[in-house]
C-alpha atoms as a PDB file:
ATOM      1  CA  UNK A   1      24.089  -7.720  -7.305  1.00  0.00           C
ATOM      2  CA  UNK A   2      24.226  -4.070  -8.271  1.00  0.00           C
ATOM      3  CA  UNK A   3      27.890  -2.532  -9.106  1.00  0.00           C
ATOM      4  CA  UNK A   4      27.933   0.577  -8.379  1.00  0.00           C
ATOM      5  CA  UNK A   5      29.195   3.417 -11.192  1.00  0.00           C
ATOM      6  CA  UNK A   6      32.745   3.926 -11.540  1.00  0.00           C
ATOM      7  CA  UNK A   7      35.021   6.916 -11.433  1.00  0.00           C
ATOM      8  CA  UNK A   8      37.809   8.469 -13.193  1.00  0.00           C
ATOM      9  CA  UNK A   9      41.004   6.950 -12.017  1.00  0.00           C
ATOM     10  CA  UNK A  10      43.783   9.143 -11.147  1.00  0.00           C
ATOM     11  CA  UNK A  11      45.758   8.478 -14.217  1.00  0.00           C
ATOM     12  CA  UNK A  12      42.653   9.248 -16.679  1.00  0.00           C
ATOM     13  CA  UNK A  13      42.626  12.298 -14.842  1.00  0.00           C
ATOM     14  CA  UNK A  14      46.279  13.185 -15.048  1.00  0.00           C
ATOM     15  CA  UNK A  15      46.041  12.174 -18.665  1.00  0.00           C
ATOM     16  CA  UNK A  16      42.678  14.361 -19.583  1.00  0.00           C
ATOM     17  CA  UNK A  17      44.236  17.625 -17.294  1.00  0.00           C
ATOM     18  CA  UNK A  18      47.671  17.501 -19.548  1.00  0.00           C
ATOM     19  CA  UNK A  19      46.016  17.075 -22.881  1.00  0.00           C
ATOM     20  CA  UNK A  20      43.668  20.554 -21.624  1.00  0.00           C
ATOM     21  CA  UNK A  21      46.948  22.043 -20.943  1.00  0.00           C
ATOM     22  CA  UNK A  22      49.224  21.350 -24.168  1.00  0.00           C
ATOM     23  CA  UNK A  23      45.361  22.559 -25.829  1.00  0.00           C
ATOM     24  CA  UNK A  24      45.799  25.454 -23.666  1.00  0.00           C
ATOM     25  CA  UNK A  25      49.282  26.631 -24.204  1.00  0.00           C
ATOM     26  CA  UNK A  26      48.953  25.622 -28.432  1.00  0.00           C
ATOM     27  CA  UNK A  27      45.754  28.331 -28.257  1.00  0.00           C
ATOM     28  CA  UNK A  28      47.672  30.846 -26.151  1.00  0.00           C
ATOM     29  CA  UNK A  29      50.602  30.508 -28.417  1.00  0.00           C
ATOM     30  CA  UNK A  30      48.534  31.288 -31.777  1.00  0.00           C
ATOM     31  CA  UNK A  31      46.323  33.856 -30.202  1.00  0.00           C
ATOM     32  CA  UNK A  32      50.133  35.839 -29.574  1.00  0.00           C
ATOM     33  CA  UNK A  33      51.162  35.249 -32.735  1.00  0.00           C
ATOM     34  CA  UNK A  34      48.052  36.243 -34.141  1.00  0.00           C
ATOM     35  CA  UNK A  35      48.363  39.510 -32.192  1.00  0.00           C
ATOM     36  CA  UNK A  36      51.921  40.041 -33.164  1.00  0.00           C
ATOM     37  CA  UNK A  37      51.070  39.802 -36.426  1.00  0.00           C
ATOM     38  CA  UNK A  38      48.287  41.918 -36.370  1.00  0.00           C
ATOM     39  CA  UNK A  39      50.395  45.194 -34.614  1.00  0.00           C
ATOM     40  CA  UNK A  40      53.308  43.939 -37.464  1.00  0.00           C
ATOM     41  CA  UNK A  41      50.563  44.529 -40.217  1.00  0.00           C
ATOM     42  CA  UNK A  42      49.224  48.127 -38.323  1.00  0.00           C
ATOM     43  CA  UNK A  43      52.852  49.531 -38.137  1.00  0.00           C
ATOM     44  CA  UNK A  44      53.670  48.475 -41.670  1.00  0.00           C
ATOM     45  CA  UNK A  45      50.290  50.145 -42.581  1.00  0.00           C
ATOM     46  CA  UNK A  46      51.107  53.384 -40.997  1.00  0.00           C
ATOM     47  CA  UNK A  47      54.577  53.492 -42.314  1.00  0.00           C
ATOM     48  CA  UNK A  48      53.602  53.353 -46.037  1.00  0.00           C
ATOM     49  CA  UNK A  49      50.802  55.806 -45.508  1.00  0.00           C
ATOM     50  CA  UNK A  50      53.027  58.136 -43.659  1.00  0.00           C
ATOM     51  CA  UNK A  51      55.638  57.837 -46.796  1.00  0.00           C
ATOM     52  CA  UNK A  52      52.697  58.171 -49.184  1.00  0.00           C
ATOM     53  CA  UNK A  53      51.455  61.575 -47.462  1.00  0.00           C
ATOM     54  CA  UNK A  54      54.975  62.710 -47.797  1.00  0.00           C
ATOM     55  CA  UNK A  55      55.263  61.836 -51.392  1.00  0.00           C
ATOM     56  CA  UNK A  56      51.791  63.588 -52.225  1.00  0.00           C
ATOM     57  CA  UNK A  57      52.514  66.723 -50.253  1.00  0.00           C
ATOM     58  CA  UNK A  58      55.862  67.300 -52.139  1.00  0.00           C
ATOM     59  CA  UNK A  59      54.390  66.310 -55.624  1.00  0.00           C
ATOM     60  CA  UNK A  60      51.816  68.755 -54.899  1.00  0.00           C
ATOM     61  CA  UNK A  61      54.290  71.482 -53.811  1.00  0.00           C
ATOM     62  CA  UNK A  62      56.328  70.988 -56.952  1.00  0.00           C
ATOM     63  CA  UNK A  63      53.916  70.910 -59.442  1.00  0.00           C
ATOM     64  CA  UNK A  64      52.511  74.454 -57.962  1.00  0.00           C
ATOM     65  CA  UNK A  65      55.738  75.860 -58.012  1.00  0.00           C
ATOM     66  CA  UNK A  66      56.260  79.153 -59.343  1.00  0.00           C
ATOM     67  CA  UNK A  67      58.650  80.728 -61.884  1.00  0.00           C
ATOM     68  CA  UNK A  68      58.799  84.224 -59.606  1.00  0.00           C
ATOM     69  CA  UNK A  69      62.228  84.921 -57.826  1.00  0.00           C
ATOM     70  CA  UNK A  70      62.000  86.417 -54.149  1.00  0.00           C
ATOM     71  CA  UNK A  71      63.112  89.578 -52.536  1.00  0.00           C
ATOM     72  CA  UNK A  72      65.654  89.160 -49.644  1.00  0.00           C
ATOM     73  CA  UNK A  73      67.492  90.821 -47.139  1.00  0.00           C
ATOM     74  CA  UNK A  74      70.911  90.371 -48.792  1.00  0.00           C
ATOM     75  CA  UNK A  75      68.722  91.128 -52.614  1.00  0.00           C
ATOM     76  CA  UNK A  76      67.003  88.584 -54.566  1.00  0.00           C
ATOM     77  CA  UNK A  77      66.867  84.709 -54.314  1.00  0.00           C
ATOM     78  CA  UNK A  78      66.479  82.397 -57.668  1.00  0.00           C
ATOM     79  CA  UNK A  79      62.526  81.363 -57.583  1.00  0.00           C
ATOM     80  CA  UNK A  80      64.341  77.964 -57.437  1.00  0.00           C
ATOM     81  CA  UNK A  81      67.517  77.058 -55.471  1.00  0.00           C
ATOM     82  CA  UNK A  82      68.937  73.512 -54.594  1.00  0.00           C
ATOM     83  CA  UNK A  83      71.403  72.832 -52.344  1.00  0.00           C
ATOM     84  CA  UNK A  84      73.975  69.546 -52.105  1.00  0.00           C
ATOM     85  CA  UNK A  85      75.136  69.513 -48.577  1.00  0.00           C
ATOM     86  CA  UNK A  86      74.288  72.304 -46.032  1.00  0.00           C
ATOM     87  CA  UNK A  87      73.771  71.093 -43.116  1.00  0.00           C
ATOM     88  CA  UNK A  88      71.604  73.882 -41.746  1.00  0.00           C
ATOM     89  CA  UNK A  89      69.936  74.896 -44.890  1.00  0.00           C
ATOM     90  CA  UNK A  90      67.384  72.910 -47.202  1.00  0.00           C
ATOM     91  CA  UNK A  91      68.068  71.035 -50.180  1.00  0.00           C
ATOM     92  CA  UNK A  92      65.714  72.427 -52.096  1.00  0.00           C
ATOM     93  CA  UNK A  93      64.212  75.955 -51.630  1.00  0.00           C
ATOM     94  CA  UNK A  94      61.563  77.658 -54.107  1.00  0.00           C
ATOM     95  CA  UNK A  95      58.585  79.558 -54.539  1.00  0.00           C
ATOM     96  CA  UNK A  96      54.867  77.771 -54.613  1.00  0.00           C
ATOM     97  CA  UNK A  97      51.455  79.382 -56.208  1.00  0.00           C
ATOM     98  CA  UNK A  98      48.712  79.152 -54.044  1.00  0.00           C
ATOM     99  CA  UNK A  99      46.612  75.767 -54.739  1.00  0.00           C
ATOM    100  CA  UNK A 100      43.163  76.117 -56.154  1.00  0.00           C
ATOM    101  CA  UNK A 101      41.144  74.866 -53.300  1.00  0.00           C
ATOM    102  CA  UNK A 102      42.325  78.638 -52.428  1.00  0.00           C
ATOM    103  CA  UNK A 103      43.019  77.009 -48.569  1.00  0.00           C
ATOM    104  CA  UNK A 104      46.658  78.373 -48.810  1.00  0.00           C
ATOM    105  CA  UNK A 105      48.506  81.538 -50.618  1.00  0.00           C
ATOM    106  CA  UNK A 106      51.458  81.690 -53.046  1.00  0.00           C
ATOM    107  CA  UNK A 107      54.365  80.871 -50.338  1.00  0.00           C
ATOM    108  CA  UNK A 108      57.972  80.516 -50.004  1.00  0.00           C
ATOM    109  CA  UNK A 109      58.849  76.888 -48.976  1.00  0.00           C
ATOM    110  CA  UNK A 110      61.638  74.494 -47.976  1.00  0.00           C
ATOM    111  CA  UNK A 111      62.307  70.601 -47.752  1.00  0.00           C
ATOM    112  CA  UNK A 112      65.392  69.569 -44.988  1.00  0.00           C
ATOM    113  CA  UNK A 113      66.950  66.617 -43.814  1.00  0.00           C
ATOM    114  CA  UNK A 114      67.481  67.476 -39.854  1.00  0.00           C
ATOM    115  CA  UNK A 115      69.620  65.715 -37.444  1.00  0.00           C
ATOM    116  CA  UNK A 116      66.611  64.004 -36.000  1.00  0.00           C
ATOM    117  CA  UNK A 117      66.840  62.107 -39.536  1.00  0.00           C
ATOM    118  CA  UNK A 118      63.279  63.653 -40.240  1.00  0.00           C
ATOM    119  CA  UNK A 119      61.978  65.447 -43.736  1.00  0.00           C
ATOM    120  CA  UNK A 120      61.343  68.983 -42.497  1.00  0.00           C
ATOM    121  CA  UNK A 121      58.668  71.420 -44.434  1.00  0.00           C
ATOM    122  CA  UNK A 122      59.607  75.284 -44.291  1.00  0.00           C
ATOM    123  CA  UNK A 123      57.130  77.446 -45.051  1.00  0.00           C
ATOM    124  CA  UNK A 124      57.606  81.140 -44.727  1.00  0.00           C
ATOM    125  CA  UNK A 125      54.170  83.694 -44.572  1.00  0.00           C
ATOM    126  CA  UNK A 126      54.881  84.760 -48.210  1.00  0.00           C
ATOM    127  CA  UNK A 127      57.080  84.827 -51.419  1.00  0.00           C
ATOM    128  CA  UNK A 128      58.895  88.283 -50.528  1.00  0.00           C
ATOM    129  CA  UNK A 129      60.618  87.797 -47.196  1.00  0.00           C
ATOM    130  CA  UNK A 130      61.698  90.370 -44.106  1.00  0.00           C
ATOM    131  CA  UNK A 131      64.925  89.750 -42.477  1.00  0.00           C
ATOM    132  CA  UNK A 132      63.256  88.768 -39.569  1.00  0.00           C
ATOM    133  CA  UNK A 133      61.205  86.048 -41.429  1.00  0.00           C
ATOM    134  CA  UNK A 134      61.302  83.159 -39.636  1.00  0.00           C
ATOM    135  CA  UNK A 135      59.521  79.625 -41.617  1.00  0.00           C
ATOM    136  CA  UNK A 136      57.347  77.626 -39.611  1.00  0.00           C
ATOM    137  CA  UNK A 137      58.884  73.775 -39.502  1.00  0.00           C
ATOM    138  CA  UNK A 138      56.714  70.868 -39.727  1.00  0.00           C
ATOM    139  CA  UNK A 139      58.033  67.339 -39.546  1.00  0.00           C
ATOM    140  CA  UNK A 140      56.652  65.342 -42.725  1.00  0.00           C
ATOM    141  CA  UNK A 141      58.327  62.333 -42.460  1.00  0.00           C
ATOM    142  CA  UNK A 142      60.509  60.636 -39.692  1.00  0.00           C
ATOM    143  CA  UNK A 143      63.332  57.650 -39.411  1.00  0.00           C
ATOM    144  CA  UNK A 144      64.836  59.030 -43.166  1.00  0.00           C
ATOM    145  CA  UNK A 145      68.581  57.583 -43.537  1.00  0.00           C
ATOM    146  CA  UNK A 146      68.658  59.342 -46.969  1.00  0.00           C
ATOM    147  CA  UNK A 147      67.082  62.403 -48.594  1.00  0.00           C
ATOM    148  CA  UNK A 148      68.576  63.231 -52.447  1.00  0.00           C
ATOM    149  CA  UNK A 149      67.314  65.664 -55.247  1.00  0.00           C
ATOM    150  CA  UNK A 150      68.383  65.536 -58.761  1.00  0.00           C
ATOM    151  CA  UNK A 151      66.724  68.424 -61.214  1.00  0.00           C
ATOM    152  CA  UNK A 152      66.516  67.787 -64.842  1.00  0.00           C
ATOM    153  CA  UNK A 153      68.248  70.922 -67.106  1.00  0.00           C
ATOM    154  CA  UNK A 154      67.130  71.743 -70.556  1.00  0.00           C
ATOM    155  CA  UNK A 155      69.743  69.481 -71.756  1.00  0.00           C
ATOM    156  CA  UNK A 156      68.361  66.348 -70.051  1.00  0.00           C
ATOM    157  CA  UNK A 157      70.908  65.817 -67.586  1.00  0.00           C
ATOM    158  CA  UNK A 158      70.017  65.803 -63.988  1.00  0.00           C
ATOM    159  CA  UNK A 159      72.032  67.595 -61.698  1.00  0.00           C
ATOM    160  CA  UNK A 160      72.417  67.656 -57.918  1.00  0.00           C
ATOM    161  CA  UNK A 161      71.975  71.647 -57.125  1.00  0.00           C
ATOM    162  CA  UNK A 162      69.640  74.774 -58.988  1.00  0.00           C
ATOM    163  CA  UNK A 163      70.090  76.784 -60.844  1.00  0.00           C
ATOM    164  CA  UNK A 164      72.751  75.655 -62.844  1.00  0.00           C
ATOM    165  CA  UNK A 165      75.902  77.875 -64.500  1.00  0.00           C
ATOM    166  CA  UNK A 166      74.186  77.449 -68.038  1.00  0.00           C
ATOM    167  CA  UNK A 167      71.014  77.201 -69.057  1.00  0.00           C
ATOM    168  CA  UNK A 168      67.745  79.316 -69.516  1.00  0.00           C
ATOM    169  CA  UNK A 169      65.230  77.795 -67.067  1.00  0.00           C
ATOM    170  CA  UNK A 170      64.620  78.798 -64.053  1.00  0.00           C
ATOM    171  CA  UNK A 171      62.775  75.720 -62.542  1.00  0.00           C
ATOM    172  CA  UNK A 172      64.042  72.592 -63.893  1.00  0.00           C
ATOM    173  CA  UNK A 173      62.476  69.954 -66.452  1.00  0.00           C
ATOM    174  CA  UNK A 174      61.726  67.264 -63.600  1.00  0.00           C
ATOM    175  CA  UNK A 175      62.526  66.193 -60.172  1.00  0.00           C
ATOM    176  CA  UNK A 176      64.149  62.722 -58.894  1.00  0.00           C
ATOM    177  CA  UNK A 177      63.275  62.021 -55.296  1.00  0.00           C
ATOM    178  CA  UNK A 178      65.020  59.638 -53.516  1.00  0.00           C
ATOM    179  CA  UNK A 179      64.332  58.554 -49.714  1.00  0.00           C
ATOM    180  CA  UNK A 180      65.524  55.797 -48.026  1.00  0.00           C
ATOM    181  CA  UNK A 181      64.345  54.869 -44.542  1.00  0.00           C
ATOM    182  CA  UNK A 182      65.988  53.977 -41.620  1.00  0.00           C
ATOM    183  CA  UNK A 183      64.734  50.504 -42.044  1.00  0.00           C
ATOM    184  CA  UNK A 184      66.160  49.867 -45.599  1.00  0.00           C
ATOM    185  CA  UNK A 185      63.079  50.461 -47.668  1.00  0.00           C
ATOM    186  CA  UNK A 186      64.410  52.954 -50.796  1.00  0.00           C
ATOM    187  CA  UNK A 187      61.815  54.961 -52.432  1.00  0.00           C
ATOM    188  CA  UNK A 188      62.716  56.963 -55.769  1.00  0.00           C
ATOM    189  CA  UNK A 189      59.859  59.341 -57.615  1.00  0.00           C
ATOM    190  CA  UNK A 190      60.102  61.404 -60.908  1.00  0.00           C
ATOM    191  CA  UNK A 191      57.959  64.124 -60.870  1.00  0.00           C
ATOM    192  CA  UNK A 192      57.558  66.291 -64.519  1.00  0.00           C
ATOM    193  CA  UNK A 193      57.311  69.766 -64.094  1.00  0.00           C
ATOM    194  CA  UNK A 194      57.542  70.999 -67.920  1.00  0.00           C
END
């Protein structure tokens, strides 16, 4: 007598289907986390290169700044002037040579915390400005909580606005930089000028 070849049985079935699916949803569920990870890793990425940039653009501004004082409307403005609190103005205002790659010229320049809590760059067409001057505004850095200066005097004590009372310099020894982002992250850089 010949049997004839057996099936699956409802319950192997069942049982085979619901392993597939627990398989299924285990896969799913790493593949997201994967992915999450992954756009995690990209916006972490772009957030320390976009604070780098900033960093190297105003270390490189600095370092090319320029002992020359500028001619204003109202008379002359010190080649260097820091600011504690204005809430319209910069913090720190001063006058830049032009860099060697000769792509730019020797240029007045600003750096701002605005309301939108970004890093603003002012840069005017020149060092000697009309009244009508106007800077162009760029947007270096965004979600900034905190933007401080400190300026080191020829006495080796930093202070929070330039030029100070006493004192024969005219740019400062060094600059403190201190940024903290909207996040939490705190970033402080001293950059030697003299």
């Amino acid at each position: 007598m010949k049997r004839s070849p057996r099936g699956f049985t409802l319950i192997e079935l069942l049982t085979a289907l619901l392993i597939l699916s627990l398989l299924a949803l285990m896969s799913y569920r790493g593949l997201g986390a994967v992915l999450d990870g992954r756009a995690h890793a990209q916006q972490e990425t772009e957030k320390w290169r976009r604070v780098e940039s900033f960093f190297a653009r105003f270390e490189r501004d600095v370092l090319l700044s320029s002992p020359r004082p500028v001619r204003v409307a109202s008379g002359t403005s010190p080649a260097w002037r820091a600011q504690v609190a204005a809430p319209l103005e910069p913090r720190l205002e001063f006058s830049r040579f032009a860099s060697v790659d000769g792509v730019d010229t020797a240029r007045r320049l600003a750096y701002r915390l605005n309301e939108k809590q970004e890093i603003e760059l002012w840069l005017w067409p020149g060092l000697d400005l009309a009244p009508t001057a106007e800077p162009a505004r760029y947007s270096l850095l965004s979600g900034v909580a905190g933007f401080e200066l400190q300026y080191l005097n020829g006495d080796l004590l930093w202070l929070d606005a330039w030029p100070p009372a006493t004192g024969n310099l005219i740019i400062p020894r060094a600059v403190r930089v201190r940024v903290v982002l909207a996040s939490g992250e705190e970033f402080v850089r001293l950059i030697a000028l003299t």
